[in-house]
C-alpha atoms as a PDB file:
ATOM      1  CA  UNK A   1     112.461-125.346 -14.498  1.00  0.00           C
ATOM      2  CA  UNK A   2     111.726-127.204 -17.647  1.00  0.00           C
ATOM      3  CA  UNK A   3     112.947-126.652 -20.913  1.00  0.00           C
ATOM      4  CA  UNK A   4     110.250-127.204 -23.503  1.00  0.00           C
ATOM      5  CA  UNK A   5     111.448-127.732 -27.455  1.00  0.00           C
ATOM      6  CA  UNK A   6     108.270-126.574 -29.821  1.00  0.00           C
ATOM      7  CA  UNK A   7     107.196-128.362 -32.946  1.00  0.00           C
ATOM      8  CA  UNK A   8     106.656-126.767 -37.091  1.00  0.00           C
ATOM      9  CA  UNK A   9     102.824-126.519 -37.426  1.00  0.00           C
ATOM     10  CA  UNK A  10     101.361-125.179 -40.882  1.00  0.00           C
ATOM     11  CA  UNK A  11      99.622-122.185 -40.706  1.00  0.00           C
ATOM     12  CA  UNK A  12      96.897-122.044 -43.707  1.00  0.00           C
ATOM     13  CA  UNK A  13      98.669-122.558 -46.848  1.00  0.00           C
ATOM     14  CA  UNK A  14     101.609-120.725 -46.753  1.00  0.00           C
ATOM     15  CA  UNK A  15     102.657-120.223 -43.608  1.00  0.00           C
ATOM     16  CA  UNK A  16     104.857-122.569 -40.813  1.00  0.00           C
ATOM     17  CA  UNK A  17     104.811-121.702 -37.127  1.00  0.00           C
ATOM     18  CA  UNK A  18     106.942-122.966 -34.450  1.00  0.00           C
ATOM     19  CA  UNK A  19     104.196-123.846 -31.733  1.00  0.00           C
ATOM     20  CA  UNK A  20     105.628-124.383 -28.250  1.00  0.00           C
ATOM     21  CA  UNK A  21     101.672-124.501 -26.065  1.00  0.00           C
ATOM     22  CA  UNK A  22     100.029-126.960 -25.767  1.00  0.00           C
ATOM     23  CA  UNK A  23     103.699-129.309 -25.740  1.00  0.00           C
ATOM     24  CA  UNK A  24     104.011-133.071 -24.832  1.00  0.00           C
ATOM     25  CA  UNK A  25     105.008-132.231 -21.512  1.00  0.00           C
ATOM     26  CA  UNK A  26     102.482-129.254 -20.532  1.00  0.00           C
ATOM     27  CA  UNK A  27      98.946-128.621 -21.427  1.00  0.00           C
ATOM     28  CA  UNK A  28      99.320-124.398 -19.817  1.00  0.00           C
ATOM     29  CA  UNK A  29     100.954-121.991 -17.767  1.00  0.00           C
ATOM     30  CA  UNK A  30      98.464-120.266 -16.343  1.00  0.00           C
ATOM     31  CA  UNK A  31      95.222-119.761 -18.396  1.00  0.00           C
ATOM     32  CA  UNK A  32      97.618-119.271 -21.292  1.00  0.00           C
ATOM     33  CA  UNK A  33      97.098-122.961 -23.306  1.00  0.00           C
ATOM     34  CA  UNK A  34      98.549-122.211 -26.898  1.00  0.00           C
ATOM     35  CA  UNK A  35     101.377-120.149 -28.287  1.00  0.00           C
ATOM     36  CA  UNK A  36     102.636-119.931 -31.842  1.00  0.00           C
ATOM     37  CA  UNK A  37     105.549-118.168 -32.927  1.00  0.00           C
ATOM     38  CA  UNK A  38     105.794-117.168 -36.613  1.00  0.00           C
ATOM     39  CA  UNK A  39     108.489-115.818 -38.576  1.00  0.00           C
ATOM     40  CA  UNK A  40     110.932-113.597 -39.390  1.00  0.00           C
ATOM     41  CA  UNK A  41     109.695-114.585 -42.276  1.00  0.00           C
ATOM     42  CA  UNK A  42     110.507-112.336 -45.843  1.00  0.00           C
ATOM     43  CA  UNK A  43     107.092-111.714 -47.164  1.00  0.00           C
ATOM     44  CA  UNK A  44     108.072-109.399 -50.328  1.00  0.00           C
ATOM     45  CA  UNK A  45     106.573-110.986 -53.318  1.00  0.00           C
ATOM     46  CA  UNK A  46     104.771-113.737 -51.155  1.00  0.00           C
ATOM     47  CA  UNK A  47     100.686-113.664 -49.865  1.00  0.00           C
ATOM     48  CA  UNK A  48     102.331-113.874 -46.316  1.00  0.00           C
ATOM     49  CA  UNK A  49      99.738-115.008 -43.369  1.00  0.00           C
ATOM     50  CA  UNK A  50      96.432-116.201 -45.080  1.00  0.00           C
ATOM     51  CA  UNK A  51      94.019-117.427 -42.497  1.00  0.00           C
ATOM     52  CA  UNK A  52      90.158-117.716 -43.924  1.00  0.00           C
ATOM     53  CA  UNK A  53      87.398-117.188 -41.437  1.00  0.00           C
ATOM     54  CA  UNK A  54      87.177-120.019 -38.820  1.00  0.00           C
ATOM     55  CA  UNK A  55      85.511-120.022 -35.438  1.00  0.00           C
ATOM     56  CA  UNK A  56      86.224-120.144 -31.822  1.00  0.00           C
ATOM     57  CA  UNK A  57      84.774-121.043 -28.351  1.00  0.00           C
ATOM     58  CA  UNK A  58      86.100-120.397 -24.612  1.00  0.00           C
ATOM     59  CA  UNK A  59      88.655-118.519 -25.604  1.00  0.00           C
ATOM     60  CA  UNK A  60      90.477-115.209 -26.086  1.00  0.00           C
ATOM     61  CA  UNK A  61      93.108-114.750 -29.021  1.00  0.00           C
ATOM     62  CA  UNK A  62      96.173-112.364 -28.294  1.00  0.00           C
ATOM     63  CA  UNK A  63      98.256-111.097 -30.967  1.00  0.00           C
ATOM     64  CA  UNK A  64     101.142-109.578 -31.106  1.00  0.00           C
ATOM     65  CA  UNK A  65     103.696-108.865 -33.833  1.00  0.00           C
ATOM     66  CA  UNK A  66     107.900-107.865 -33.724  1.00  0.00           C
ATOM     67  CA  UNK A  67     107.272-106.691 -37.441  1.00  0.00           C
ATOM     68  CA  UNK A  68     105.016-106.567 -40.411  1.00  0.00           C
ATOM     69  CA  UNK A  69     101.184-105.956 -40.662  1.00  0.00           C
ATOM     70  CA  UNK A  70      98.249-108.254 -39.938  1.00  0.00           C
ATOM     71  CA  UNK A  71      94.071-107.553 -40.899  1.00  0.00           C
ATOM     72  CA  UNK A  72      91.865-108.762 -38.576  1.00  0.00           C
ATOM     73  CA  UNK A  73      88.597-109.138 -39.365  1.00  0.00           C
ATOM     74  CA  UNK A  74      85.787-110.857 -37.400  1.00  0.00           C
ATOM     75  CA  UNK A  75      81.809-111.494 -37.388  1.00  0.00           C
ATOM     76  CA  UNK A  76      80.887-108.681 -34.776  1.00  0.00           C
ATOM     77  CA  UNK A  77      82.066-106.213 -37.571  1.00  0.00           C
ATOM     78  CA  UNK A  78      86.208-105.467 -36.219  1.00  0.00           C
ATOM     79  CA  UNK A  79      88.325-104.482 -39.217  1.00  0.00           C
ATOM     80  CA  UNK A  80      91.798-103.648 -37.775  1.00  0.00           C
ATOM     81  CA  UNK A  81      95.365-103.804 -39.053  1.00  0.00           C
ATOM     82  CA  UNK A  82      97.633-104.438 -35.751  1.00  0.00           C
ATOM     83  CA  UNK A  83     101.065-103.458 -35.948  1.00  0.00           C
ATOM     84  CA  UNK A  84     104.395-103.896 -33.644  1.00  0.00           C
ATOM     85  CA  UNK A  85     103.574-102.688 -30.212  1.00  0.00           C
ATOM     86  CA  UNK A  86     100.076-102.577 -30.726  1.00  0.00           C
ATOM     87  CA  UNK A  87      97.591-105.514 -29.026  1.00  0.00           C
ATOM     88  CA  UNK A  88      94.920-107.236 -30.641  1.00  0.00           C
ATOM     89  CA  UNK A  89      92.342-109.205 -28.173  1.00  0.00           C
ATOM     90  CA  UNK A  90      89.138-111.097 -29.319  1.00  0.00           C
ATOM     91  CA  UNK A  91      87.433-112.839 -26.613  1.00  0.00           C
ATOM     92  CA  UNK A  92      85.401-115.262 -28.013  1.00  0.00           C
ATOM     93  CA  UNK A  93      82.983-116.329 -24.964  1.00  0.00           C
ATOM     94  CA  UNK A  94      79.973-118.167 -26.265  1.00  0.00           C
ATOM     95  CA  UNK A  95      80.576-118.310 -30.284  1.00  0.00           C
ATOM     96  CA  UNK A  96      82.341-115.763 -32.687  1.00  0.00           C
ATOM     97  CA  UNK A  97      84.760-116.370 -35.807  1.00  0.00           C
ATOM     98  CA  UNK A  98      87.549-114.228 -37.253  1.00  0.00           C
ATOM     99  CA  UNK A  99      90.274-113.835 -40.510  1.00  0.00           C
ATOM    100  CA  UNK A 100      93.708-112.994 -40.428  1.00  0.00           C
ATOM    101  CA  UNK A 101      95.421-111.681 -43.619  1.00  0.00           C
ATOM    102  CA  UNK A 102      98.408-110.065 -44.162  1.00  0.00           C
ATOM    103  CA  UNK A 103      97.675-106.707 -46.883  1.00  0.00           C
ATOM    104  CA  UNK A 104      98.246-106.535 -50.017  1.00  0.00           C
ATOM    105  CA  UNK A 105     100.500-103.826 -49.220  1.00  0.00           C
ATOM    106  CA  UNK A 106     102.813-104.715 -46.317  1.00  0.00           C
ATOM    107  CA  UNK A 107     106.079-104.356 -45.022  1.00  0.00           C
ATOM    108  CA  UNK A 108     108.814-107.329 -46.095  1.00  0.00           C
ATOM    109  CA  UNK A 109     109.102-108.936 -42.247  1.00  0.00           C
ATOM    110  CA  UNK A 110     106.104-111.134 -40.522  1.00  0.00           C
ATOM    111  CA  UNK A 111     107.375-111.951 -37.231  1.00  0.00           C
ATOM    112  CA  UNK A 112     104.776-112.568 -34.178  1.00  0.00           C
ATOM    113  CA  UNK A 113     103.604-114.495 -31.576  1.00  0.00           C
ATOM    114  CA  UNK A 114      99.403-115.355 -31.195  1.00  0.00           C
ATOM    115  CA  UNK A 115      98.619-117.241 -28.078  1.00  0.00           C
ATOM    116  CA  UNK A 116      95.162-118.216 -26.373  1.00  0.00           C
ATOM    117  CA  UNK A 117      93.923-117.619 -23.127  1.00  0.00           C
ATOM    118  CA  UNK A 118      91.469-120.191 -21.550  1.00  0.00           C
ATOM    119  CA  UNK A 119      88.396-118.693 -20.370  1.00  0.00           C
ATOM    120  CA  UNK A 120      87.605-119.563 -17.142  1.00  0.00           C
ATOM    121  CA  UNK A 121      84.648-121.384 -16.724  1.00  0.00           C
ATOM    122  CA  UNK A 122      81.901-117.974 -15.297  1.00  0.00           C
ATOM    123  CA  UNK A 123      83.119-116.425 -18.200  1.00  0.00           C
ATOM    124  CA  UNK A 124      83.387-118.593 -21.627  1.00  0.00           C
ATOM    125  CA  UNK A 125      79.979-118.396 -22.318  1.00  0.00           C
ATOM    126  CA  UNK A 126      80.049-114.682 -22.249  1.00  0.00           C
ATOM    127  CA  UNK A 127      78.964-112.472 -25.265  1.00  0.00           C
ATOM    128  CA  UNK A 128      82.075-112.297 -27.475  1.00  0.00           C
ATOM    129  CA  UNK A 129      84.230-109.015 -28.404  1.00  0.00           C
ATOM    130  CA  UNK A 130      87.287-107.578 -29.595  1.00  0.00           C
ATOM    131  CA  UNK A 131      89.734-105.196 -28.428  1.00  0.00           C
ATOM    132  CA  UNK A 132      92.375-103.262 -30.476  1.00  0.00           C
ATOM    133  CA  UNK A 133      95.098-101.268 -27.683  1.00  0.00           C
ATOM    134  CA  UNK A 134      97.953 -99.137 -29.706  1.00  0.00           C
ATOM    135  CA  UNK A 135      99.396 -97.423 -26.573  1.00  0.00           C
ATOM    136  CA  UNK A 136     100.372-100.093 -23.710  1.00  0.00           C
ATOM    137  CA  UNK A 137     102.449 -98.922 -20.550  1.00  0.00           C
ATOM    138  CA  UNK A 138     106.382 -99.467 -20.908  1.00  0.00           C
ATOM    139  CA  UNK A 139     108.764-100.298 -17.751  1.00  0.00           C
ATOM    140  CA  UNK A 140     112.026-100.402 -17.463  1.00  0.00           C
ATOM    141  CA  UNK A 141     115.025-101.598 -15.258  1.00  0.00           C
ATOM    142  CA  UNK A 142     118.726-101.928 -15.909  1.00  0.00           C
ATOM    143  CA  UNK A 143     118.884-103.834 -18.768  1.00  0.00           C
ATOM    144  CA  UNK A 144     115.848-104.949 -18.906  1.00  0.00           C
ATOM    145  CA  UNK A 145     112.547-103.158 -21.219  1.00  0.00           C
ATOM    146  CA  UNK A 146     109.174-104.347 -21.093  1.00  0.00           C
ATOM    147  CA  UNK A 147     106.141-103.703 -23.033  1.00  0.00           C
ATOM    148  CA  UNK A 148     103.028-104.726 -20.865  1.00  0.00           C
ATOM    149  CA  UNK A 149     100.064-106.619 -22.940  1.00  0.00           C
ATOM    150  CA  UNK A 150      98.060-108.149 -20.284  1.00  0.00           C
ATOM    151  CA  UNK A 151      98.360-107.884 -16.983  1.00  0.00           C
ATOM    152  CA  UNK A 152     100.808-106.124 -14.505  1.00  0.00           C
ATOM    153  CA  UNK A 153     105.120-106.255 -14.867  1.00  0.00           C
ATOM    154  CA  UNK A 154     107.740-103.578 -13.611  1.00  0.00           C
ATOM    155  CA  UNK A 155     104.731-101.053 -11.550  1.00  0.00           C
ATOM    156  CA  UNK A 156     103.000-100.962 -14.884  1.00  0.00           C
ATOM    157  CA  UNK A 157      99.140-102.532 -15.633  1.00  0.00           C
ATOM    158  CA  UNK A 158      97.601-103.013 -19.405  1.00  0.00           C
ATOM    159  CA  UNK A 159      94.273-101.836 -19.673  1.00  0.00           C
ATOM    160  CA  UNK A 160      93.338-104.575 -21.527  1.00  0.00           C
ATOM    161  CA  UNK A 161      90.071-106.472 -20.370  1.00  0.00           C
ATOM    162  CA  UNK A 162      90.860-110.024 -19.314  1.00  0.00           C
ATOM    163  CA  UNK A 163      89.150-112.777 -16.786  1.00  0.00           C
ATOM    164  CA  UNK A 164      91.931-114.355 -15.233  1.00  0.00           C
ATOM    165  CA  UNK A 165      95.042-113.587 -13.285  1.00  0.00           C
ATOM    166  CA  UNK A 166      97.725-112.951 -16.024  1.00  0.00           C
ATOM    167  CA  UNK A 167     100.711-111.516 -17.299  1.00  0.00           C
ATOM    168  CA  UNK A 168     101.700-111.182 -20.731  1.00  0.00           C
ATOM    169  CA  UNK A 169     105.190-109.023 -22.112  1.00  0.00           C
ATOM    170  CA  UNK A 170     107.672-108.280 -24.405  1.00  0.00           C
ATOM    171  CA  UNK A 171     110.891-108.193 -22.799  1.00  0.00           C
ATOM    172  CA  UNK A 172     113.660-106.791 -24.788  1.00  0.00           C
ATOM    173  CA  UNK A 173     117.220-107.356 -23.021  1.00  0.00           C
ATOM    174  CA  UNK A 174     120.287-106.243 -23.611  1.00  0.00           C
ATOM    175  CA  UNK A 175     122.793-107.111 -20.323  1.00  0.00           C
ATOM    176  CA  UNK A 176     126.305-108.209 -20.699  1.00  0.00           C
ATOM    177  CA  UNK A 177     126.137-108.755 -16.707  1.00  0.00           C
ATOM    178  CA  UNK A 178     122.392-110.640 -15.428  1.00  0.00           C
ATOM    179  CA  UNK A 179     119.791-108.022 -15.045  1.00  0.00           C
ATOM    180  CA  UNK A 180     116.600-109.013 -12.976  1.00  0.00           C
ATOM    181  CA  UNK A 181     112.870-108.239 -12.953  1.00  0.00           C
ATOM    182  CA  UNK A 182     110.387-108.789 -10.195  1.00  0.00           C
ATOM    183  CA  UNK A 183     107.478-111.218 -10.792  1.00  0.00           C
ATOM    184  CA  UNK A 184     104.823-112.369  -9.142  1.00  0.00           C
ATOM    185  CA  UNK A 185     105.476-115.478  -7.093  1.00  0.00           C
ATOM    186  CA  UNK A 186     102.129-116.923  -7.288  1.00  0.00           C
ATOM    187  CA  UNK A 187     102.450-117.329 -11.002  1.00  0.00           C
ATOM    188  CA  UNK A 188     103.819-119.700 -12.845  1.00  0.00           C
ATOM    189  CA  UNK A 189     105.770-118.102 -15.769  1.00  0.00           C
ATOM    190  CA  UNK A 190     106.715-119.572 -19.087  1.00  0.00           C
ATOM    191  CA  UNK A 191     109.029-117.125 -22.047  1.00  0.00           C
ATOM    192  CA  UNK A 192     109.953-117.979 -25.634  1.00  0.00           C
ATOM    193  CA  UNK A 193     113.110-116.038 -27.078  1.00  0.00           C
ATOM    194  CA  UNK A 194     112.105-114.859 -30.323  1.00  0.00           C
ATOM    195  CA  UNK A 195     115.378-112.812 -31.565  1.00  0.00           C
ATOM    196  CA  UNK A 196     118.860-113.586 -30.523  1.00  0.00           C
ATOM    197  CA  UNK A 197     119.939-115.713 -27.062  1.00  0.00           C
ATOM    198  CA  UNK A 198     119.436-115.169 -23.547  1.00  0.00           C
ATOM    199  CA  UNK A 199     120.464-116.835 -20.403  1.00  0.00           C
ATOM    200  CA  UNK A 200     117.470-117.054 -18.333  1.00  0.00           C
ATOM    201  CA  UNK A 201     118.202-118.188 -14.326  1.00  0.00           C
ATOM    202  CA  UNK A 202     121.538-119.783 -15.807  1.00  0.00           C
ATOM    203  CA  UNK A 203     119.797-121.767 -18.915  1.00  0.00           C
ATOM    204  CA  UNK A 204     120.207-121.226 -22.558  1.00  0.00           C
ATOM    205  CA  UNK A 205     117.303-120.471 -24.149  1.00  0.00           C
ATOM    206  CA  UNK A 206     117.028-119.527 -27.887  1.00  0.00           C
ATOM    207  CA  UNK A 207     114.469-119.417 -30.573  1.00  0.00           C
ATOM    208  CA  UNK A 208     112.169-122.423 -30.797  1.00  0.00           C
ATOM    209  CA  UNK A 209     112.074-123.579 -27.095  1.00  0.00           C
ATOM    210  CA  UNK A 210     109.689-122.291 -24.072  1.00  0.00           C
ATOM    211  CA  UNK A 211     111.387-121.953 -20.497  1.00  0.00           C
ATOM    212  CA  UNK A 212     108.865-122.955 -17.462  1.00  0.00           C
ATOM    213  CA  UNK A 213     108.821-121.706 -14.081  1.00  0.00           C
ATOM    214  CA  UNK A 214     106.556-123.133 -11.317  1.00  0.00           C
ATOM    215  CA  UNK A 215     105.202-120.656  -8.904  1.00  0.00           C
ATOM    216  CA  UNK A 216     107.106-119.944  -5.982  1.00  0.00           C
ATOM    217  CA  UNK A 217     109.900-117.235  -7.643  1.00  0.00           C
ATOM    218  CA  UNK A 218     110.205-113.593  -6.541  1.00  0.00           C
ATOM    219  CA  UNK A 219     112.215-112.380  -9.810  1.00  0.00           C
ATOM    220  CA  UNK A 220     114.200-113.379 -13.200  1.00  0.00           C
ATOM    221  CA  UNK A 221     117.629-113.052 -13.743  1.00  0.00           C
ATOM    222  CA  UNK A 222     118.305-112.241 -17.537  1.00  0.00           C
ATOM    223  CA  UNK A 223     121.731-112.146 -19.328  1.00  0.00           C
ATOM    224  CA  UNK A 224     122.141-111.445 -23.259  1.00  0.00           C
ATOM    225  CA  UNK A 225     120.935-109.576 -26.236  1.00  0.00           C
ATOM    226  CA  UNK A 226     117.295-110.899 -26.813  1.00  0.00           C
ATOM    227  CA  UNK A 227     113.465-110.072 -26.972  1.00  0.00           C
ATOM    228  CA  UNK A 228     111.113-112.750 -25.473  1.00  0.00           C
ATOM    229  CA  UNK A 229     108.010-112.756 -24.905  1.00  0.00           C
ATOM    230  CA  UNK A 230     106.947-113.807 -21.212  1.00  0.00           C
ATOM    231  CA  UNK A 231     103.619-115.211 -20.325  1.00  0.00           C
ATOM    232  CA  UNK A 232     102.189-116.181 -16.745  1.00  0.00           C
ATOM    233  CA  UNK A 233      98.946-116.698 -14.585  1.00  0.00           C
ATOM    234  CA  UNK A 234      98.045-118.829 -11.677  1.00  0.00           C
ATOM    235  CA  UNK A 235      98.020-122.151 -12.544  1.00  0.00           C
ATOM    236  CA  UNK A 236      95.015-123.504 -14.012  1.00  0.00           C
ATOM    237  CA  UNK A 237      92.827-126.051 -12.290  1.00  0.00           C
ATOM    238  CA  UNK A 238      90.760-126.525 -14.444  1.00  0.00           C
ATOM    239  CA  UNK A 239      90.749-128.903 -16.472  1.00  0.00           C
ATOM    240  CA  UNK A 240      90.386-128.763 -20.769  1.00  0.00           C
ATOM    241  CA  UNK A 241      89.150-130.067 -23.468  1.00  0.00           C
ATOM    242  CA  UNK A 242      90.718-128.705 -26.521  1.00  0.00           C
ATOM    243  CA  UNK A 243      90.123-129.705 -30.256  1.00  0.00           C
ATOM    244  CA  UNK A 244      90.795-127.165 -33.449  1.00  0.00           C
ATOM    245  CA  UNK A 245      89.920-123.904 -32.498  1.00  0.00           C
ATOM    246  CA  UNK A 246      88.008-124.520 -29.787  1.00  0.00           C
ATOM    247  CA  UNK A 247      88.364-124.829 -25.866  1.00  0.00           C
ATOM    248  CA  UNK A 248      85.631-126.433 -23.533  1.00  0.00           C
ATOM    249  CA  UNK A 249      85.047-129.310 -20.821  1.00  0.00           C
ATOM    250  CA  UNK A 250      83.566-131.755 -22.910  1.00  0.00           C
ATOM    251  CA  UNK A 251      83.191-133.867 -25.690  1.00  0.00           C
ATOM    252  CA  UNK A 252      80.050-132.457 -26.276  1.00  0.00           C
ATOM    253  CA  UNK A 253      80.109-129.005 -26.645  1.00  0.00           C
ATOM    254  CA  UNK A 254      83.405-129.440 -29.017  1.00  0.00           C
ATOM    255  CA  UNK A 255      81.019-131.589 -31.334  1.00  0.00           C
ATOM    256  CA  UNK A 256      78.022-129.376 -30.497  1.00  0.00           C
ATOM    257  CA  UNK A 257      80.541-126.382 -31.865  1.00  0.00           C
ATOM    258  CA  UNK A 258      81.918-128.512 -34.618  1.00  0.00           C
ATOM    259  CA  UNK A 259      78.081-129.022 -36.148  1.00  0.00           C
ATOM    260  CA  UNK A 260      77.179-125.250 -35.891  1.00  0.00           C
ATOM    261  CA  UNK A 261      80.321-124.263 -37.619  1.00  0.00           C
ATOM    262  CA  UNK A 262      79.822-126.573 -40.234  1.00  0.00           C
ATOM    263  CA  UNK A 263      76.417-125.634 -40.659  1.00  0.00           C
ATOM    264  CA  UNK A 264      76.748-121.853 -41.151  1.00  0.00           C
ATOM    265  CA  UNK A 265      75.148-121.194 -37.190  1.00  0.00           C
ATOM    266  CA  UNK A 266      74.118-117.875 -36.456  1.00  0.00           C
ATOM    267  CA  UNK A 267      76.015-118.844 -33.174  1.00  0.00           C
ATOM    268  CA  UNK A 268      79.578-118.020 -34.688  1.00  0.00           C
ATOM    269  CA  UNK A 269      78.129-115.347 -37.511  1.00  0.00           C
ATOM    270  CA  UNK A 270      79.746-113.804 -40.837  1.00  0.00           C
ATOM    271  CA  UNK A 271      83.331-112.498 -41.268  1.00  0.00           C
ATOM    272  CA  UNK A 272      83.135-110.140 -43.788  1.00  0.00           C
ATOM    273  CA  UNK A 273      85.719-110.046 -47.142  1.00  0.00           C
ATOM    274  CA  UNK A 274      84.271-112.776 -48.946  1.00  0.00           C
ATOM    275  CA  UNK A 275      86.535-115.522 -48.133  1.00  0.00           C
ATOM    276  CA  UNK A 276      85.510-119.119 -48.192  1.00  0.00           C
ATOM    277  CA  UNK A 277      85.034-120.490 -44.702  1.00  0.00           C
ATOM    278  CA  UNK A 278      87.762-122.853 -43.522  1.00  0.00           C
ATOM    279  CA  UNK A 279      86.038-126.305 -42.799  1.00  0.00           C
ATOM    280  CA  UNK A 280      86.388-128.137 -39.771  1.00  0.00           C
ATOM    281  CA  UNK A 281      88.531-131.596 -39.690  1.00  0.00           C
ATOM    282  CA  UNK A 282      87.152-134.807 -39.189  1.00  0.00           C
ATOM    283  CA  UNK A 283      86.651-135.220 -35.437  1.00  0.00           C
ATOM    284  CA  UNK A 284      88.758-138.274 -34.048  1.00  0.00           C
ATOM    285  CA  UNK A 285      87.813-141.745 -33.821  1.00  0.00           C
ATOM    286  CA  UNK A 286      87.768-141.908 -29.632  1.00  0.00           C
ATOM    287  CA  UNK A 287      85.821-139.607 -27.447  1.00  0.00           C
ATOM    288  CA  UNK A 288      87.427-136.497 -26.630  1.00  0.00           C
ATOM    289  CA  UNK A 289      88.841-136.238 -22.265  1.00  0.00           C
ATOM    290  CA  UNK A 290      89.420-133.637 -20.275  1.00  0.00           C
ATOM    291  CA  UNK A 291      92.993-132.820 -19.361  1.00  0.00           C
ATOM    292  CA  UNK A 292      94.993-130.295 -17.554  1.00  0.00           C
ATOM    293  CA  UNK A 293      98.516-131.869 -17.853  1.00  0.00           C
ATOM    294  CA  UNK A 294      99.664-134.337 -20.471  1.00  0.00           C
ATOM    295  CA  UNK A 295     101.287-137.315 -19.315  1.00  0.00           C
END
């Protein structure tokens, strides 16, 4: 097990997020290579989350929020406001780009978590799309409740569409004594504790932090009064190249992607609303590698 401590990124211009993938230490768990955690943050009287449109490659985006309200809005024509409980997926295969926005008239919490899935390699230059899922299959155990996003926890499966082994959940606990759940023991798993403290296979995990556990383990022993979210896959071999927003093999295609943004490319089209497009940093000074671990 490994005990990862996440750094403050800024979010557009008003928000922070405490972003725990991709860490010093590990590049993934699974096909899972980014995860943000924003908020609680008290939005009343504030713009809350302003992203303008920006693009993406080899990729899906997964949102999910604890509280508050976020538009989505992309260039194949999705306008959807997600809510707690409710998924929001946008595979971006080949090309597509996407806002997020909180509403003029929302509720005075933002709390959430968006990670990215890396798109294995026969599928990221696939057509892109977006999938919004309000009703997503609950399990229980003593305990122990989980809300399924992706994949398969507690004899329950999402329907949700994605192209790698995976498992994504909110896992609300609330055990005085340890309470366990079966997993799947040829995934690695990885969970960040977004309300409260829990005691996760005898460590002390709290908000800010990512737990990691190789493959190999039958179940999870949880003590405490905290939701997490819990993320797994089979880890990747593959190996990355990630720069921005984007997620490929090589150099080139991130500045191949880089120039099309930047040039208005049909390849990545129009997100409606008007905003100004975000423009892309300055690539860096030394060629781009491939990597699947940091050292």
């Amino acid at each position: 097990m490994e005990l990862l401590e996440g750094r403050d990124v800024p979010l557009g211009r008003y928000s922070v997020v405490r972003r725990t993938l991709p860490n010093k230490t590990r590049r993934t768990v699974g096909a899972w290579c980014f995860l943000d955690h924003f908020g609680p943050e008290e939005v009343t009287g504030k713009p809350g989350m302003r992203v303008p449109p920006h693009p993406h490659i080899g990729l899906q985006t997964v949102t999910w929020l604890f509280d508050g309200e976020i538009r989505h809005r992309d260039s194949l024509g999705s306008d959807e406001l997600i809510r707690p409980g409710q998924l929001n997926i946008m595979t971006s295969g080949r090309g597509i780009a996407h806002s997020e926005d909180s509403p003029t008239a929302k509720p005075p919490l933002l709390h959430g978590v968006q990670l990215w899935v890396a798109l294995p390699d026969a599928a990221r230059h696939r057509e892109p799309a977006f999938q919004h899922l309000e009703d997503l299959p609950v399990a229980e155990v003593p305990g122990v409740r989980m809300t399924v996003a992706v994949g398969s926890l507690g004899g329950v499966t999402s329907p949700v569409a994605v192209h790698s082994p995976l498992v994504g959940a909110e896992v609300t606990v609330a055990a005085r004594t340890p309470a366990e759940i079966a997993i799947n023991p040829a995934f690695e798993h990885g969970l960040v504790v977004t309300d409260g403290t829990a005691r996760v296979e005898g460590v002390d995990v709290t908000a800010g932090s990512l737990l990691h556990l190789p493959e190999g383990r039958t179940s999870l022993a949880f003590e405490g009064d905290a939701r997490l979210f819990l993320i797994g896959g089979v880890p990747l071999e593959e190996e990355l190249v990630m720069w921005w927003n984007f997620v490929a093999r090589s150099h080139e295609e991130i500045v191949a992607a880089r120039d099309e943004w930047e040039a208005g490319s049909s390849r990545f089209g129009t997100v409606p609303g008007g905003q100004e497009p975000l423009p892309a940093p300055a690539l860096p000074t030394t060629r781009l590698l491939p990597r699947h671990r940091f050292s």
